[in-house]
C-alpha atoms as a PDB file:
ATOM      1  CA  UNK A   1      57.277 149.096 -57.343  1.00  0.00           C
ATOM      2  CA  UNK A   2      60.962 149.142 -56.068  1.00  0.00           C
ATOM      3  CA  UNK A   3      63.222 150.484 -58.391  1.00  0.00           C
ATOM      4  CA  UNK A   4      66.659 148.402 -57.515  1.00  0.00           C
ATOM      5  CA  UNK A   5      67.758 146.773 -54.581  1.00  0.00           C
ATOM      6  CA  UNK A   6      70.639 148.971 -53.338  1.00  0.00           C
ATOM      7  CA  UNK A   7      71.811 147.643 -50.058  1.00  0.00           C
ATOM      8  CA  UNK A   8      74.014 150.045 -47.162  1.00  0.00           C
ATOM      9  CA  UNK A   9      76.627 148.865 -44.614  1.00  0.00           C
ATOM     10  CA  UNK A  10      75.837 149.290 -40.484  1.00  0.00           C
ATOM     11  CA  UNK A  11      73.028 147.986 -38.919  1.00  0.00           C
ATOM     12  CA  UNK A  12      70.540 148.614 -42.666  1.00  0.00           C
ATOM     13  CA  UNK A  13      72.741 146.094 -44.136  1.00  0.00           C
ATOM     14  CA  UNK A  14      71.123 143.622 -46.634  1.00  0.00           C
ATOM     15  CA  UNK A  15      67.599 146.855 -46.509  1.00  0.00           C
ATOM     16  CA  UNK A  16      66.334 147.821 -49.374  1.00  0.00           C
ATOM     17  CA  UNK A  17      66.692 151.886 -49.082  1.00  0.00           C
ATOM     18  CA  UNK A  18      65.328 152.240 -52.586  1.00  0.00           C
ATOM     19  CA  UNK A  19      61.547 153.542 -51.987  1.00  0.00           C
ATOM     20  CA  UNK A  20      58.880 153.418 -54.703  1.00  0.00           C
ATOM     21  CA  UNK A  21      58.760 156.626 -57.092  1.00  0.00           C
ATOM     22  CA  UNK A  22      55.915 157.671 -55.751  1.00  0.00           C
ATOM     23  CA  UNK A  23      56.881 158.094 -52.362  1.00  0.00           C
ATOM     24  CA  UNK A  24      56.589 161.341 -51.061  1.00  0.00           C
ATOM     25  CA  UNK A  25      54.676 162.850 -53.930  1.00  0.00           C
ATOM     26  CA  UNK A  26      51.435 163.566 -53.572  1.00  0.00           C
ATOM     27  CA  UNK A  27      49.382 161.749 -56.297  1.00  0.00           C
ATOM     28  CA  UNK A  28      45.225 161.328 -56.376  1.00  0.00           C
ATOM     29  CA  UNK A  29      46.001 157.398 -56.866  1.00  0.00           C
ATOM     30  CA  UNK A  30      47.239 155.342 -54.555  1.00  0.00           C
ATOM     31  CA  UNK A  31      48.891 151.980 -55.436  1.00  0.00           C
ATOM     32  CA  UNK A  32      47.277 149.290 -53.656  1.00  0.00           C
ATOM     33  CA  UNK A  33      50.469 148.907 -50.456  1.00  0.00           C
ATOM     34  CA  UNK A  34      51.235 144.542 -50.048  1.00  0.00           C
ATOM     35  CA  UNK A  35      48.881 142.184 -47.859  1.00  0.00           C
ATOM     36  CA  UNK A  36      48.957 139.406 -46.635  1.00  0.00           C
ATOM     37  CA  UNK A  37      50.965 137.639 -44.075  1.00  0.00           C
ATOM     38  CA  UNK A  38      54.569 135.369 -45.580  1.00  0.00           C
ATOM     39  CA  UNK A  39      55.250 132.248 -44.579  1.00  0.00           C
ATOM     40  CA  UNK A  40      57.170 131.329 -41.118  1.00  0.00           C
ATOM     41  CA  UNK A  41      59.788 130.394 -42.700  1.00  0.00           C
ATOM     42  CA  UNK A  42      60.375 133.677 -44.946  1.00  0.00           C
ATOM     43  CA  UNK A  43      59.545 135.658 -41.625  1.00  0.00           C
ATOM     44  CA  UNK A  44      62.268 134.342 -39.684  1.00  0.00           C
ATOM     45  CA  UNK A  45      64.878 134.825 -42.771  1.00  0.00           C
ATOM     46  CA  UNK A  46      63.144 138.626 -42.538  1.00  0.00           C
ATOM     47  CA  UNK A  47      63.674 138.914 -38.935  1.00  0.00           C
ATOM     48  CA  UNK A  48      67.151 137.275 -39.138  1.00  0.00           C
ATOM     49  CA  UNK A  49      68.502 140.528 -40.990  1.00  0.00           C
ATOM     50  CA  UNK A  50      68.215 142.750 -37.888  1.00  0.00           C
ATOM     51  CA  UNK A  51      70.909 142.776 -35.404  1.00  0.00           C
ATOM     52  CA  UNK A  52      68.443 142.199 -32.298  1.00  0.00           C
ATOM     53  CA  UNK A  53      67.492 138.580 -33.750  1.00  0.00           C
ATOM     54  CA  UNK A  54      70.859 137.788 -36.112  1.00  0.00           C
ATOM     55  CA  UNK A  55      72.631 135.708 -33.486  1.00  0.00           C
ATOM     56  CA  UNK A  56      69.320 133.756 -31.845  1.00  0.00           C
ATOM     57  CA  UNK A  57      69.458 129.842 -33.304  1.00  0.00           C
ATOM     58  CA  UNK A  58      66.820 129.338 -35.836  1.00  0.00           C
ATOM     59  CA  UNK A  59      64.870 127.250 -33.255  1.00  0.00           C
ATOM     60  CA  UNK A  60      64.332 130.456 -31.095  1.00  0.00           C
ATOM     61  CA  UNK A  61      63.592 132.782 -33.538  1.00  0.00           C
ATOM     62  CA  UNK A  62      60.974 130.622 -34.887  1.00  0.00           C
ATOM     63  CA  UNK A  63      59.249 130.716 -31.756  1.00  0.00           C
ATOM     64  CA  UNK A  64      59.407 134.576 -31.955  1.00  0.00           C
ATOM     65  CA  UNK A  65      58.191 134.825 -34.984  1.00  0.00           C
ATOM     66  CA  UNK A  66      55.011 133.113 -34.152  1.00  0.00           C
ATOM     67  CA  UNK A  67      54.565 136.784 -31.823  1.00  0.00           C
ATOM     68  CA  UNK A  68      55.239 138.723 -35.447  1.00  0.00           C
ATOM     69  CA  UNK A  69      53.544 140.466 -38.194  1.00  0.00           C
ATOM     70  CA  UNK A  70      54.437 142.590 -41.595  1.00  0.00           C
ATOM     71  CA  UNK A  71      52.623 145.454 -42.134  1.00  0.00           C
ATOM     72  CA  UNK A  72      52.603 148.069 -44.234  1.00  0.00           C
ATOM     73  CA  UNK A  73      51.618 151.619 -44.430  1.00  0.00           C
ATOM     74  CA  UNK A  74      51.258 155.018 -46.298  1.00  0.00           C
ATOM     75  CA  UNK A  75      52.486 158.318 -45.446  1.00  0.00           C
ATOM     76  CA  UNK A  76      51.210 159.776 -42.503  1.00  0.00           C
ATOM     77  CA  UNK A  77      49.234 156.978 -40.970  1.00  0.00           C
ATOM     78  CA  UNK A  78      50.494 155.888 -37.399  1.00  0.00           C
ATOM     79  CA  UNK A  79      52.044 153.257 -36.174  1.00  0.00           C
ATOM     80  CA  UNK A  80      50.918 154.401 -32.604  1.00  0.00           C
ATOM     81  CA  UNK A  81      49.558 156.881 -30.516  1.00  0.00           C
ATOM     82  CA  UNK A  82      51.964 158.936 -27.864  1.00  0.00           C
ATOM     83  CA  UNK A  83      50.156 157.626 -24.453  1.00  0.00           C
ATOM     84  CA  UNK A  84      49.222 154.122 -26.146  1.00  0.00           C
ATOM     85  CA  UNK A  85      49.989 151.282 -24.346  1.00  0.00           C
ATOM     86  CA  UNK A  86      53.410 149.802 -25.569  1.00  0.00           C
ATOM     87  CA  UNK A  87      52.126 146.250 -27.315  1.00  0.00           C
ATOM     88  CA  UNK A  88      54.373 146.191 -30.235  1.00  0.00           C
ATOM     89  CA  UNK A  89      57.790 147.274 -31.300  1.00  0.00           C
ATOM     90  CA  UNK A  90      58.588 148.164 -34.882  1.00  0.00           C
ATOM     91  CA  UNK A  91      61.178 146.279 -36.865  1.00  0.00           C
ATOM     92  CA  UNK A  92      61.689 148.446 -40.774  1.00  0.00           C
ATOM     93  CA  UNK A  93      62.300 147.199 -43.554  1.00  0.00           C
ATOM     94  CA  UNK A  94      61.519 149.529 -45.990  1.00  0.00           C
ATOM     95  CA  UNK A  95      61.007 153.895 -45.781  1.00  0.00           C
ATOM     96  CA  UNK A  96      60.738 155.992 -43.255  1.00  0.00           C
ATOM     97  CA  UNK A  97      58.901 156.551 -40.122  1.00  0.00           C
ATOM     98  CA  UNK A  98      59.694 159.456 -37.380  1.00  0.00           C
ATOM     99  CA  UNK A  99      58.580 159.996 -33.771  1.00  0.00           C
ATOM    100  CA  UNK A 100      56.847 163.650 -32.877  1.00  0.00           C
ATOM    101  CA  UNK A 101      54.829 164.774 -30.322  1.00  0.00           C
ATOM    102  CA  UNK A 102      52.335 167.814 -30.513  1.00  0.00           C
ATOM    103  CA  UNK A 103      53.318 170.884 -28.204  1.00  0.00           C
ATOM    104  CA  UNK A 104      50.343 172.880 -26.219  1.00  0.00           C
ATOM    105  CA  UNK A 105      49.747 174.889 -29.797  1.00  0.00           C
ATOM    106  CA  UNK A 106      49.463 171.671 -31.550  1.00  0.00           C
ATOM    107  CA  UNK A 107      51.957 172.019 -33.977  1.00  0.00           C
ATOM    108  CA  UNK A 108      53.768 168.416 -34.655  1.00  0.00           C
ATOM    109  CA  UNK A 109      57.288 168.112 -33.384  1.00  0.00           C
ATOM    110  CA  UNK A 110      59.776 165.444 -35.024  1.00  0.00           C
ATOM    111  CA  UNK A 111      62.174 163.665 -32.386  1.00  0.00           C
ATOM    112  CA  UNK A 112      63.660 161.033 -34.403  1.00  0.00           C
ATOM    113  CA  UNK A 113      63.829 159.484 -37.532  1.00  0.00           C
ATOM    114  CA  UNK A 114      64.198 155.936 -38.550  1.00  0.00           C
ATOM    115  CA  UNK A 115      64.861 154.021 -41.494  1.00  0.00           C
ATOM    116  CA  UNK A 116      65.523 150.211 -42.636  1.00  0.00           C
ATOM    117  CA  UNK A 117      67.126 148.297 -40.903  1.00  0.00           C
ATOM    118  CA  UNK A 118      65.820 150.319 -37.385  1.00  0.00           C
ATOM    119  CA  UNK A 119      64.082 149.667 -34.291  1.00  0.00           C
ATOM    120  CA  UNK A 120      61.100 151.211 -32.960  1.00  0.00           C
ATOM    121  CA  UNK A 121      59.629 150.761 -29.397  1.00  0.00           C
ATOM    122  CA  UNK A 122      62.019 149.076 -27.824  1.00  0.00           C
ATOM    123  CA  UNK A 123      62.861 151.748 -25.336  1.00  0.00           C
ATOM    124  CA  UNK A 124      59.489 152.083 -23.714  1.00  0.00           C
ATOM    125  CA  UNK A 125      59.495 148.172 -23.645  1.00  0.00           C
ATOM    126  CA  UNK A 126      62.689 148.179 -21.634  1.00  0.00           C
ATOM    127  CA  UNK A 127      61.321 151.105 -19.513  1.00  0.00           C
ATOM    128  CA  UNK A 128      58.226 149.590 -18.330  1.00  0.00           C
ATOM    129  CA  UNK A 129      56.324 152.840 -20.061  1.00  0.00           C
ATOM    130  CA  UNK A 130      53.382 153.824 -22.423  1.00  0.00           C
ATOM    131  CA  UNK A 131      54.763 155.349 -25.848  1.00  0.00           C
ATOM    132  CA  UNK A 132      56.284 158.095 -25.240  1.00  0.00           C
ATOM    133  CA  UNK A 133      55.552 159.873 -28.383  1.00  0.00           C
ATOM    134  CA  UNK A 134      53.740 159.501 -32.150  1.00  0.00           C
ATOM    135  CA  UNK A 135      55.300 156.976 -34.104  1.00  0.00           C
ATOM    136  CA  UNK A 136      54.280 157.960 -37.861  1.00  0.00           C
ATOM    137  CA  UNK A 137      55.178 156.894 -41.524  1.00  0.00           C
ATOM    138  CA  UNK A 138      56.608 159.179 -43.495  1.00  0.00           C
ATOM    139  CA  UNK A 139      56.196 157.461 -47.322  1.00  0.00           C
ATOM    140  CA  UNK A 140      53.494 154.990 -48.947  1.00  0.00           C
ATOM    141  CA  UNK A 141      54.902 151.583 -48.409  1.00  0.00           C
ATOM    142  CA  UNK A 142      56.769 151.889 -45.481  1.00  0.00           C
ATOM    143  CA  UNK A 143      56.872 148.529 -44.389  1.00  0.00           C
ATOM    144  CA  UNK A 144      58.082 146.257 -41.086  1.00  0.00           C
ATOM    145  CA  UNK A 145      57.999 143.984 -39.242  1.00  0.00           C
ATOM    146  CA  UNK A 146      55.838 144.150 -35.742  1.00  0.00           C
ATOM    147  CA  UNK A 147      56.727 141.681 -32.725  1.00  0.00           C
ATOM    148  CA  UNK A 148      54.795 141.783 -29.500  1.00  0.00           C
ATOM    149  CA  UNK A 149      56.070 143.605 -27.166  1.00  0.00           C
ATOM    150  CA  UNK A 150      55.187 140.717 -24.462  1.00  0.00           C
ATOM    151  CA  UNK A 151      56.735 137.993 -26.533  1.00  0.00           C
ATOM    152  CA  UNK A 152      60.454 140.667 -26.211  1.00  0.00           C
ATOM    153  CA  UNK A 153      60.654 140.735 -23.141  1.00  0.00           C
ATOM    154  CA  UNK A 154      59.634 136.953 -22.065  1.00  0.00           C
ATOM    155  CA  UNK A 155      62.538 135.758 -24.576  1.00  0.00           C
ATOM    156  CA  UNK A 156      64.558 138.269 -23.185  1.00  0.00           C
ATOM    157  CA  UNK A 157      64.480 137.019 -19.965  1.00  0.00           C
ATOM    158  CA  UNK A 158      64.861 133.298 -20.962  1.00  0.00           C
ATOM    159  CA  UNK A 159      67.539 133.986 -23.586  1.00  0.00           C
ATOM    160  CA  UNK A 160      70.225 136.153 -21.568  1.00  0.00           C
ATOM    161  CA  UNK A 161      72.009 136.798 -25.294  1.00  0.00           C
ATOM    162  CA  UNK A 162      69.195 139.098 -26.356  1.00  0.00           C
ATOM    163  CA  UNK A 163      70.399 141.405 -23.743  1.00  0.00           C
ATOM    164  CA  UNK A 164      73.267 142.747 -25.275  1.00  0.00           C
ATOM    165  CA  UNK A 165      71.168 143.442 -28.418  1.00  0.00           C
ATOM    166  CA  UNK A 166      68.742 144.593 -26.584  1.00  0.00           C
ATOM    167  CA  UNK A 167      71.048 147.779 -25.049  1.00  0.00           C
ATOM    168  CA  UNK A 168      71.954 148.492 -28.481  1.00  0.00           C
ATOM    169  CA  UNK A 169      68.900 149.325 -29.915  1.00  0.00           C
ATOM    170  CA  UNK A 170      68.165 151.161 -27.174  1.00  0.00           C
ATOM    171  CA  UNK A 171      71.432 153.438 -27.453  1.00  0.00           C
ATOM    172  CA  UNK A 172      69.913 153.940 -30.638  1.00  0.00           C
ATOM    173  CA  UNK A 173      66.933 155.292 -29.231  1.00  0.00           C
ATOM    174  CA  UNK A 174      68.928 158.048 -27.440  1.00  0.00           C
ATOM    175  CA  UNK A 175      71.095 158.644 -30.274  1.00  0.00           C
ATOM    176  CA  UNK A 176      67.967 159.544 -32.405  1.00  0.00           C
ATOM    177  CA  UNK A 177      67.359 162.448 -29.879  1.00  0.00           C
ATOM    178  CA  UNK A 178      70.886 163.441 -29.685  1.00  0.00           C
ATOM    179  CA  UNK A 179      70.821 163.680 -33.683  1.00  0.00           C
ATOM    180  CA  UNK A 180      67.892 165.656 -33.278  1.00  0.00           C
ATOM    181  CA  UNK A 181      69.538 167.969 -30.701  1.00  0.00           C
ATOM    182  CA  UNK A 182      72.539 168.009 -33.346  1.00  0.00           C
ATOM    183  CA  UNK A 183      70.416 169.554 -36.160  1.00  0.00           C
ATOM    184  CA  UNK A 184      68.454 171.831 -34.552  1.00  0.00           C
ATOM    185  CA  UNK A 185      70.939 173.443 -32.802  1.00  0.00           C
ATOM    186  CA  UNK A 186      73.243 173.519 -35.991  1.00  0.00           C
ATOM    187  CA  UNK A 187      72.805 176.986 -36.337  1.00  0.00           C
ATOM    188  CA  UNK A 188      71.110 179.040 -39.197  1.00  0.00           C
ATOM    189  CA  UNK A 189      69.334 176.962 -41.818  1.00  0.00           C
ATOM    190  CA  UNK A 190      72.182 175.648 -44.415  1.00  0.00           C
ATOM    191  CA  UNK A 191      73.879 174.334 -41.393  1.00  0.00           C
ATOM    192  CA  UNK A 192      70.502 172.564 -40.232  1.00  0.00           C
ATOM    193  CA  UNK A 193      70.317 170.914 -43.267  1.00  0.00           C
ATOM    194  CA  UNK A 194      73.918 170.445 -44.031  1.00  0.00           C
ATOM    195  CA  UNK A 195      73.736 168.137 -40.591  1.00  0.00           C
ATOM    196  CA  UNK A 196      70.493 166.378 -41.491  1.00  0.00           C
ATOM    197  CA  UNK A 197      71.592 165.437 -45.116  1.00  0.00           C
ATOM    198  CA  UNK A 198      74.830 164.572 -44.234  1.00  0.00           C
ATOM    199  CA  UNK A 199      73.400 161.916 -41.594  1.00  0.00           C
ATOM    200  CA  UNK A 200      70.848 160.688 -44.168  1.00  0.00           C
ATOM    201  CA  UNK A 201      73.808 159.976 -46.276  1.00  0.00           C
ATOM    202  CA  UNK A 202      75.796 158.498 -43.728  1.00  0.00           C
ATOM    203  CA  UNK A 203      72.976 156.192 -42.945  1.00  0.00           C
ATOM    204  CA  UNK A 204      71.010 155.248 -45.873  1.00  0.00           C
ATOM    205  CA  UNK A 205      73.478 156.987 -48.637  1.00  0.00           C
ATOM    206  CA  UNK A 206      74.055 154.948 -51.976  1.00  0.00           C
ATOM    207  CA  UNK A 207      76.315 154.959 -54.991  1.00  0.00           C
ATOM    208  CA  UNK A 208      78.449 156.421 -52.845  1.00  0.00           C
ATOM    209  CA  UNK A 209      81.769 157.469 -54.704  1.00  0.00           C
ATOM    210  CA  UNK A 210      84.058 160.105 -53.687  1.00  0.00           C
ATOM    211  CA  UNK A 211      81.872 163.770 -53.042  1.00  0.00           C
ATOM    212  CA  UNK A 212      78.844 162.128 -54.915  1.00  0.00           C
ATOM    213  CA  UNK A 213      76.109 159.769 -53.242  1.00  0.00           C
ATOM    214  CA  UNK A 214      72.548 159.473 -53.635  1.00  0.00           C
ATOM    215  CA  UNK A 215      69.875 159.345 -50.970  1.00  0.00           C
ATOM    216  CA  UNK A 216      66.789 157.254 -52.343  1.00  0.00           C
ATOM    217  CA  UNK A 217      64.195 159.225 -50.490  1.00  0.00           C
ATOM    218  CA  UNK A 218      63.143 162.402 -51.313  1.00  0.00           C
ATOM    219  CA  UNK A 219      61.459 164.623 -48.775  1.00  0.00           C
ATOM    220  CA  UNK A 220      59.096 166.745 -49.321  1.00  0.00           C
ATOM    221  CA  UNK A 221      59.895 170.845 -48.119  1.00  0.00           C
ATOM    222  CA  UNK A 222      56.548 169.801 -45.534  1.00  0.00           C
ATOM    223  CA  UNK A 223      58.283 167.072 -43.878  1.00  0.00           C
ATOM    224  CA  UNK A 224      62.226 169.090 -44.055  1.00  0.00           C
ATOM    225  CA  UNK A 225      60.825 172.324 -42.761  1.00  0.00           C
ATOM    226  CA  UNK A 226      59.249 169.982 -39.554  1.00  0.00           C
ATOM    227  CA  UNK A 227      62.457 168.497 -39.129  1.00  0.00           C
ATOM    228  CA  UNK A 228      64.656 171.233 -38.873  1.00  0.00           C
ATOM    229  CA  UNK A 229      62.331 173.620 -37.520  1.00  0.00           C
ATOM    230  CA  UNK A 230      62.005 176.224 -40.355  1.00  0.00           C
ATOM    231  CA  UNK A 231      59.610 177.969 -42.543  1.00  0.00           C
ATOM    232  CA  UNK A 232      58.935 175.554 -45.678  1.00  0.00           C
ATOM    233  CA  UNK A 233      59.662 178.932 -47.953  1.00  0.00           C
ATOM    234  CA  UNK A 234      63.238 179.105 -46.097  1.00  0.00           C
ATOM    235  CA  UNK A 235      63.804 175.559 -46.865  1.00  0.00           C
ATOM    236  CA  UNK A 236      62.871 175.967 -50.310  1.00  0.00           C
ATOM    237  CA  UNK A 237      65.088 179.079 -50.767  1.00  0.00           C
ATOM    238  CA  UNK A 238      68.320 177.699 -49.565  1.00  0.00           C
ATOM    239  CA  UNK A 239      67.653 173.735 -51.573  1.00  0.00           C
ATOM    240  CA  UNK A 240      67.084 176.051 -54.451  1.00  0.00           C
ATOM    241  CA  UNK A 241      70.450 177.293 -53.856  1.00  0.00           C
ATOM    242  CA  UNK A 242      71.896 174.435 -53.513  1.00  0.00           C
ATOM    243  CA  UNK A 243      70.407 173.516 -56.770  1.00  0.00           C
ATOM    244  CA  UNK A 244      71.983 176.337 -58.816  1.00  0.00           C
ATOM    245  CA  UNK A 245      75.712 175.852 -57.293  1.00  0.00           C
ATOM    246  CA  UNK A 246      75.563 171.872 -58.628  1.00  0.00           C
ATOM    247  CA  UNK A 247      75.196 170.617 -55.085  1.00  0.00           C
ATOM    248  CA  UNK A 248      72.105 168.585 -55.510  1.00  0.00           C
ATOM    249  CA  UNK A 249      69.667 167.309 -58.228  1.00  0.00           C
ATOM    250  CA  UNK A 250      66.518 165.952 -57.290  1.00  0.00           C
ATOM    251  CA  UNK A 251      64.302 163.619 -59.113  1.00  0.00           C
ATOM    252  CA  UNK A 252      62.200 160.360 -59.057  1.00  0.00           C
ATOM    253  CA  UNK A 253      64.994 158.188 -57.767  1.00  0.00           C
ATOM    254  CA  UNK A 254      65.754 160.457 -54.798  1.00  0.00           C
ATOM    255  CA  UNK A 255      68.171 162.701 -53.575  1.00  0.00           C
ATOM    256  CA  UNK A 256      71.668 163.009 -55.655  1.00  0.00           C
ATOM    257  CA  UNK A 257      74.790 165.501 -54.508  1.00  0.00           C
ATOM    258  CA  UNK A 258      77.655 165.917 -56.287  1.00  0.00           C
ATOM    259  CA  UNK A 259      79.317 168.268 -53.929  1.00  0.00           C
ATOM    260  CA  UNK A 260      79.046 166.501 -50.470  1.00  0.00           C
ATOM    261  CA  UNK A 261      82.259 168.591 -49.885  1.00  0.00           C
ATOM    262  CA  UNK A 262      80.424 171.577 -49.991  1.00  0.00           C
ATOM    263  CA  UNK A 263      77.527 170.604 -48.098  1.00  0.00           C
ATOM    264  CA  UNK A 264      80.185 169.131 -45.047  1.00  0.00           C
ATOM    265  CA  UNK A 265      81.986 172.366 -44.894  1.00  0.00           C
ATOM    266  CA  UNK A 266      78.499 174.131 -43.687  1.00  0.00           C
ATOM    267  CA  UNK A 267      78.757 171.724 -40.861  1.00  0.00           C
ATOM    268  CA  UNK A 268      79.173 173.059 -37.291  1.00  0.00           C
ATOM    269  CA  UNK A 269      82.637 172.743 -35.574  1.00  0.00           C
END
């Protein structure tokens, strides 16, 4: 159940960002997520809307998409295992997934987080390497688009164009870490969330209109507490601040701010 189709600029242009209300709560009922496989036709239009396949001639594509798949998922199912085998990359077109990785006391770590309009396993593709962490969802009916990971790198190889693409979405890849790096080293908690909303805004952010935008995904204090690395209860203290100033209201339609100024001035230098 999508609410509206609100679309973003950058490489999620023409994604859905709108998730289903649902997502993120935790209900006893699940809605039953989409099956089925579309037409070839419909999958190449799909697969057409991310930057990696925009430019190949319909002719080429086509031949891709005969290596591709939708699938969907609900939240915290994985996409793959850190050590797998890299067979598949991940193409979204709808929610969120993240990479983690478990440290020695097992606690889950996140690395990255990715939305529509995002890649997924490219880099270990390009690196010859087994996943080199968790790839999980973090919503029911997060949704995207799968492509062998063979069928990549054989059109890569025949089609020299992909391989501009190609070092894109790998930069992207790296810059997930780096934005990582950014929040977690932001300082005390406000400013670790300051930098992690602000770049969900940046990235996904709609109705967008001077200090006030609205992030259609609302994450629960589990999955914001992981992020930043924080106690949930610290988390909850300082959103509940936020909350009382006029900063942010939260509700079934996601994440809405009316003082983005505020929240930017916590921002490191």
């Amino acid at each position: 159940m999508i609410q509206r189709k609100n679309h973003v600029t950058g490489s999620a242009a023409e994604f859905s960002v709108d998730l289903p209300r649902r997502a993120f709560r935790r209900i006893r009922r699940h809605a039953p997520l989409p099956s089925g496989q579309p037409g070839k036709e419909e999958l190449v239009k799909r697969m057409q809307r991310f930057p990696l396949f925009a430019k190949l001639p319909a002719r080429v594509l086509s031949e891709l998409a005969a290596a591709a798949s939708v699938q969907a998922f609900r939240a915290g199912e994985y996409l793959w295992h850190q050590g797998e085998v890299n067979r598949k990359s991940l193409f979204i077109e709808q929610g969120l997934a993240k990479t983690a990785r478990r440290n020695r006391a097992g606690v889950s770590r996140t690395y990255g987080l990715y939305g529509p309009g995002d890649s997924m396993g490219i880099f270990a593709i390009w690196s010859g390497m087994k996943y080199p962490t968790d790839a999980v969802s973090m919503n029911d009916g997060m949704a995207g688009i799968f492509v062998d990971s063979d069928a990549i790198l054989k059109f890569s190889e025949k089609y020299p164009r992909l391989a501009a693409p190609l070092r894109i979405e790998i930069g992207r890849f790296t810059e997930a870490f780096i934005q990582k790096i950014e929040i977690v080293s932001a300082g005390a908690v406000p400013q670790r969330l300051a930098v992690l909303m602000t770049m969900l805004i940046d990235r996904y952010g709609v109705d967008k209109k001077g200090n006030k935008a609205r992030l259609p995904i609302t994450l629960t204090l589990e999955q914001l507490s992981e992020i930043i690395g924080v106690r949930l209860e610290t988390v909850a203290r300082t959103l509940s601040g936020w909350k009382r100033a006029g900063w942010l209201a939260i509700d079934s339609e996601g994440c809405h701010f009316a003082r983005l100024d505020k929240v930017r001035e916590l921002l490191p230098d």
